[in-house]
N, C-alpha and C. Protein backbone atom coordinates (compact mmCIF):
# COMPACT_ATOMS: atom_id res chain seq x y z
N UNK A 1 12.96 0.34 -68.81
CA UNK A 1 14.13 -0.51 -68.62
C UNK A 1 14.28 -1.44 -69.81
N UNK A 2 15.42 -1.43 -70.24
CA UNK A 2 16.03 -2.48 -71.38
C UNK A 2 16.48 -3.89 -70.59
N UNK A 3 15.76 -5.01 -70.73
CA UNK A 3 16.67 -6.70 -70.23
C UNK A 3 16.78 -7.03 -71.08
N UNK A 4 17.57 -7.73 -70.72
CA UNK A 4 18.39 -8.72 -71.82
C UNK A 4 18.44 -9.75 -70.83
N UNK A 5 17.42 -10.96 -71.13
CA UNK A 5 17.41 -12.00 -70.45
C UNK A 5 17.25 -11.59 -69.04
N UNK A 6 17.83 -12.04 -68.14
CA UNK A 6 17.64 -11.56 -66.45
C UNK A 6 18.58 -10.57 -66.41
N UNK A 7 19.16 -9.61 -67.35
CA UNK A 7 20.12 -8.48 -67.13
C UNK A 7 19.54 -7.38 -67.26
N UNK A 8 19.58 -6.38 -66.50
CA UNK A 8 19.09 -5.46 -66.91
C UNK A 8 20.46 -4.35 -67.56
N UNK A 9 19.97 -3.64 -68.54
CA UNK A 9 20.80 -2.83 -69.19
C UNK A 9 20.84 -1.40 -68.72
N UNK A 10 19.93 -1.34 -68.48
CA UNK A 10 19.77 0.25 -68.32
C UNK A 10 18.36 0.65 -68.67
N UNK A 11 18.46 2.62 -68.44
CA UNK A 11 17.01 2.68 -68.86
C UNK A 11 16.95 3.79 -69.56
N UNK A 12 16.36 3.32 -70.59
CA UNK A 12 16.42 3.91 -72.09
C UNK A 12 14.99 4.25 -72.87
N UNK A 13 15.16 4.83 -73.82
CA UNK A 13 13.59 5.40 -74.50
C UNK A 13 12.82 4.39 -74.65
N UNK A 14 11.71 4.75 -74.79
CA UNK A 14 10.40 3.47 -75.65
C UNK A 14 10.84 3.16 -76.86
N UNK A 15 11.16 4.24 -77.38
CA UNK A 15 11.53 4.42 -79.02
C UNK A 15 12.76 3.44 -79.38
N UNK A 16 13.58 3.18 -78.26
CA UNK A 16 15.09 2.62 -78.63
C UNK A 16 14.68 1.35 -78.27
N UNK A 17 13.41 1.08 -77.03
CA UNK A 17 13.16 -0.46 -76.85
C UNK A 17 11.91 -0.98 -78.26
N UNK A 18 11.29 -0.56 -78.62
CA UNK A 18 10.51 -0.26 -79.73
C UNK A 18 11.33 -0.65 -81.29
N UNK A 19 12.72 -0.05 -81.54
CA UNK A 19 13.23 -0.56 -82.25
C UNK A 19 13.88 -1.82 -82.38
N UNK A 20 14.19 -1.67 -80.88
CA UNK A 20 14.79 -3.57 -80.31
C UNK A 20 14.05 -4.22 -80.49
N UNK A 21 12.41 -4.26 -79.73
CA UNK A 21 11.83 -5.30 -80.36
C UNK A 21 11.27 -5.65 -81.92
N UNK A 22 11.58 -4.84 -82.65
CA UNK A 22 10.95 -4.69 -84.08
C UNK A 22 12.08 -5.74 -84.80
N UNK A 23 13.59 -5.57 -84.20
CA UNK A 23 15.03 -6.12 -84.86
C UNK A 23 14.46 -7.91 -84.04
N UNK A 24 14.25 -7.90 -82.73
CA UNK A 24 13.80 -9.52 -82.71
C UNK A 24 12.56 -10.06 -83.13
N UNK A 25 11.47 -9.54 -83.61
CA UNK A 25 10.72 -10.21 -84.27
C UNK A 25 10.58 -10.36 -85.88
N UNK A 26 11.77 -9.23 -86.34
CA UNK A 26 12.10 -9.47 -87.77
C UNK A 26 13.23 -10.66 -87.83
N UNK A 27 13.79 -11.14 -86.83
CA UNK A 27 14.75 -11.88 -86.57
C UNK A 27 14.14 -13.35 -86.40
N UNK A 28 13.18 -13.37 -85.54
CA UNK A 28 12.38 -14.57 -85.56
C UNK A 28 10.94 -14.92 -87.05
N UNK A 29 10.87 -13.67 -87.91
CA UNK A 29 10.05 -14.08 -89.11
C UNK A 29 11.13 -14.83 -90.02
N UNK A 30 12.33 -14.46 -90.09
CA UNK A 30 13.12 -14.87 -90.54
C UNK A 30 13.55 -16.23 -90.27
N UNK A 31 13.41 -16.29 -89.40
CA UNK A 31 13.80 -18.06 -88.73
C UNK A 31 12.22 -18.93 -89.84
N UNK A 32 11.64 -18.71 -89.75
CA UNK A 32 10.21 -19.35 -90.27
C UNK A 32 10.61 -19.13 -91.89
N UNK A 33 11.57 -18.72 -92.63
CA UNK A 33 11.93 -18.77 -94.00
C UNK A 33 12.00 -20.32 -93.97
N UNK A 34 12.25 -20.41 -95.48
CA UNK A 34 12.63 -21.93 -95.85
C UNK A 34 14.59 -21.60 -95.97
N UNK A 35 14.49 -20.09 -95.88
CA UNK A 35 16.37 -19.98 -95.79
C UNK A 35 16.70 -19.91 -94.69
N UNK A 36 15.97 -20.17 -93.33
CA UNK A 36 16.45 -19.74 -92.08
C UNK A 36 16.82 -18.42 -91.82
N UNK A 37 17.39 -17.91 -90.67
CA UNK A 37 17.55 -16.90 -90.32
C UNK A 37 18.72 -16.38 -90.87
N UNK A 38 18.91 -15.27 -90.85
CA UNK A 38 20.26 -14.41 -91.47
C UNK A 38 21.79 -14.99 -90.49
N UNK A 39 22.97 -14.85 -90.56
CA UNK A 39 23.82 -15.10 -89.97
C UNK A 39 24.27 -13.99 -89.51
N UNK A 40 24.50 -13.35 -90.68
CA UNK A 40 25.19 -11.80 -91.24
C UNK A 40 24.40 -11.21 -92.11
N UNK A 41 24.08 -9.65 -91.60
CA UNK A 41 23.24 -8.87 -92.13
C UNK A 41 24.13 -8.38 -93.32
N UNK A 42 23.99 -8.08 -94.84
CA UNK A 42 24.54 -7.44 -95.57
C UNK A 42 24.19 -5.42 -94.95
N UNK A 43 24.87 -4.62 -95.73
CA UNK A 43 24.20 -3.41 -95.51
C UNK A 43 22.75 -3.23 -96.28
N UNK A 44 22.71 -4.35 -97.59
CA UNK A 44 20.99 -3.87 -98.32
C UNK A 44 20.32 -4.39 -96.94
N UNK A 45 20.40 -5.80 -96.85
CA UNK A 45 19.57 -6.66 -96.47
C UNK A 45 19.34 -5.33 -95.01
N UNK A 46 19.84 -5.22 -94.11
CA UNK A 46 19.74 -4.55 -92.65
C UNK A 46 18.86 -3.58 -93.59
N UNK A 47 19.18 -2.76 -94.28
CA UNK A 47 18.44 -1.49 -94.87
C UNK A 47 17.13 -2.03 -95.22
N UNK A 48 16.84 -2.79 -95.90
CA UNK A 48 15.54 -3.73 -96.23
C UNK A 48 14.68 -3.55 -95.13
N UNK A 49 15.64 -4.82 -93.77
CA UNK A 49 15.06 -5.17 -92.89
C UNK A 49 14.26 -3.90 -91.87
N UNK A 50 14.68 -2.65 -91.68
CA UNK A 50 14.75 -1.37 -91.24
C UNK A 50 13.86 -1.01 -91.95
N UNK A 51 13.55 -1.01 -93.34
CA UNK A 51 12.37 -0.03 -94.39
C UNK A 51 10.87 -0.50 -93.98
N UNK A 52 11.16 -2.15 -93.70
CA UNK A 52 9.83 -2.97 -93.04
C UNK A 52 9.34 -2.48 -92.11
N UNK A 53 9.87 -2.49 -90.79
CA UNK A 53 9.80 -2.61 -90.15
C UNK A 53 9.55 -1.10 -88.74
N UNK A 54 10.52 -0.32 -89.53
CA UNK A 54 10.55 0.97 -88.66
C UNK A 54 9.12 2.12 -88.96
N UNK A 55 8.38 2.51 -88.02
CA UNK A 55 7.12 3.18 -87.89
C UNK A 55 7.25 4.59 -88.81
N UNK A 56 6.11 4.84 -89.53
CA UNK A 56 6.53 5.78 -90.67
C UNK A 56 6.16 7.10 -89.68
N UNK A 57 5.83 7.18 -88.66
CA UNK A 57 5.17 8.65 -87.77
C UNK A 57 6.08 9.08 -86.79
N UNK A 58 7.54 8.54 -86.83
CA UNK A 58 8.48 9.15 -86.16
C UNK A 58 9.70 10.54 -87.06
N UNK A 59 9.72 11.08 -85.90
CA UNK A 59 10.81 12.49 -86.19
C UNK A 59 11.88 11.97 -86.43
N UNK A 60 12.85 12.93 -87.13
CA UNK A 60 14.54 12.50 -87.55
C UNK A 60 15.05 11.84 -86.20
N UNK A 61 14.93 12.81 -84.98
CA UNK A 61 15.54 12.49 -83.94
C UNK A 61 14.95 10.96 -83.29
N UNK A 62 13.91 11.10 -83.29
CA UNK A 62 13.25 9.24 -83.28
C UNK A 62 13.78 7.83 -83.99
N UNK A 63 13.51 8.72 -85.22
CA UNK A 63 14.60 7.16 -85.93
C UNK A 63 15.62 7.08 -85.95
N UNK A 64 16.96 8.02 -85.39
CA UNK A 64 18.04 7.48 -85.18
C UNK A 64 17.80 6.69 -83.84
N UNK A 65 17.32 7.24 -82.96
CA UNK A 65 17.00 6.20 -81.77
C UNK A 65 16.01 5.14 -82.36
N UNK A 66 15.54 5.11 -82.63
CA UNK A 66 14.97 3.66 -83.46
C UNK A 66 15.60 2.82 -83.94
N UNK A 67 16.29 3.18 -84.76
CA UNK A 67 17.78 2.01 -85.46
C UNK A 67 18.76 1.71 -84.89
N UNK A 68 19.40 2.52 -83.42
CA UNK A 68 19.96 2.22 -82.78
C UNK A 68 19.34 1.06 -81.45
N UNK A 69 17.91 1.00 -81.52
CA UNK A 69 17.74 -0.05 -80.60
C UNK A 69 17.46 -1.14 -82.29
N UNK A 70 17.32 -1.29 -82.96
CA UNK A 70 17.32 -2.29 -84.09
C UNK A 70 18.65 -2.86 -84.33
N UNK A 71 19.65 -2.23 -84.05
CA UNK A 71 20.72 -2.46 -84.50
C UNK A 71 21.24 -3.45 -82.99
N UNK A 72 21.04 -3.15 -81.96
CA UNK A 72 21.18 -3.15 -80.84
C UNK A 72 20.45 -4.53 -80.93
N UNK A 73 19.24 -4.89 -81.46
CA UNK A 73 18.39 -6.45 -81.62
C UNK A 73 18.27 -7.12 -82.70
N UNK A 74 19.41 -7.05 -83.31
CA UNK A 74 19.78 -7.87 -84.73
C UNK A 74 21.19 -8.70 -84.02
N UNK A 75 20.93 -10.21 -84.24
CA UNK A 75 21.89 -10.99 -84.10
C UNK A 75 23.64 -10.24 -84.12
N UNK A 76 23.85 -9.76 -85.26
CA UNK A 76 25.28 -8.95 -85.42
C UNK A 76 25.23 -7.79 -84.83
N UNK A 77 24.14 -7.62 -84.12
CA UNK A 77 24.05 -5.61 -83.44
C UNK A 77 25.31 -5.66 -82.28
């Protein structure tokens, strides 16, 4: 199951909640900058943030579900 706060969303892969949480704790390292957190992701910066962050032992079909729960836990997702 995916929540969002006391909501529940639905119920979705590990892989897509896996990428969600990878997009909020790259979201909260970011807060701990001396620039604060992002407002607005550029397309490098998201691509950056994604190269960090996403597990190098997943299949094609994995990391599109991967970036879609990242995208899904990035402030602008």
């Amino acid at each position: 199951m995916l929540c969002i706060g006391t909501i529940t969303v639905g119920k979705v892969s590990p892989t897509l909640v896996n990428g969600y949480l990878a997009a909020c704790k790259a979201y909260d390292e970011m807060e701990q900058t001396e620039y604060g957190a992002y407002f607005l992701l550029t397309g490098y910066e998201y691509a950056h943030l994604t190269r960090q962050y996403i597990p190098g032992n997943l299949s094609s079909v994995e990391k599109r579900e991967w970036q879609r729960g990242f995208i899904l836990g990035t402030p602008t997702g």
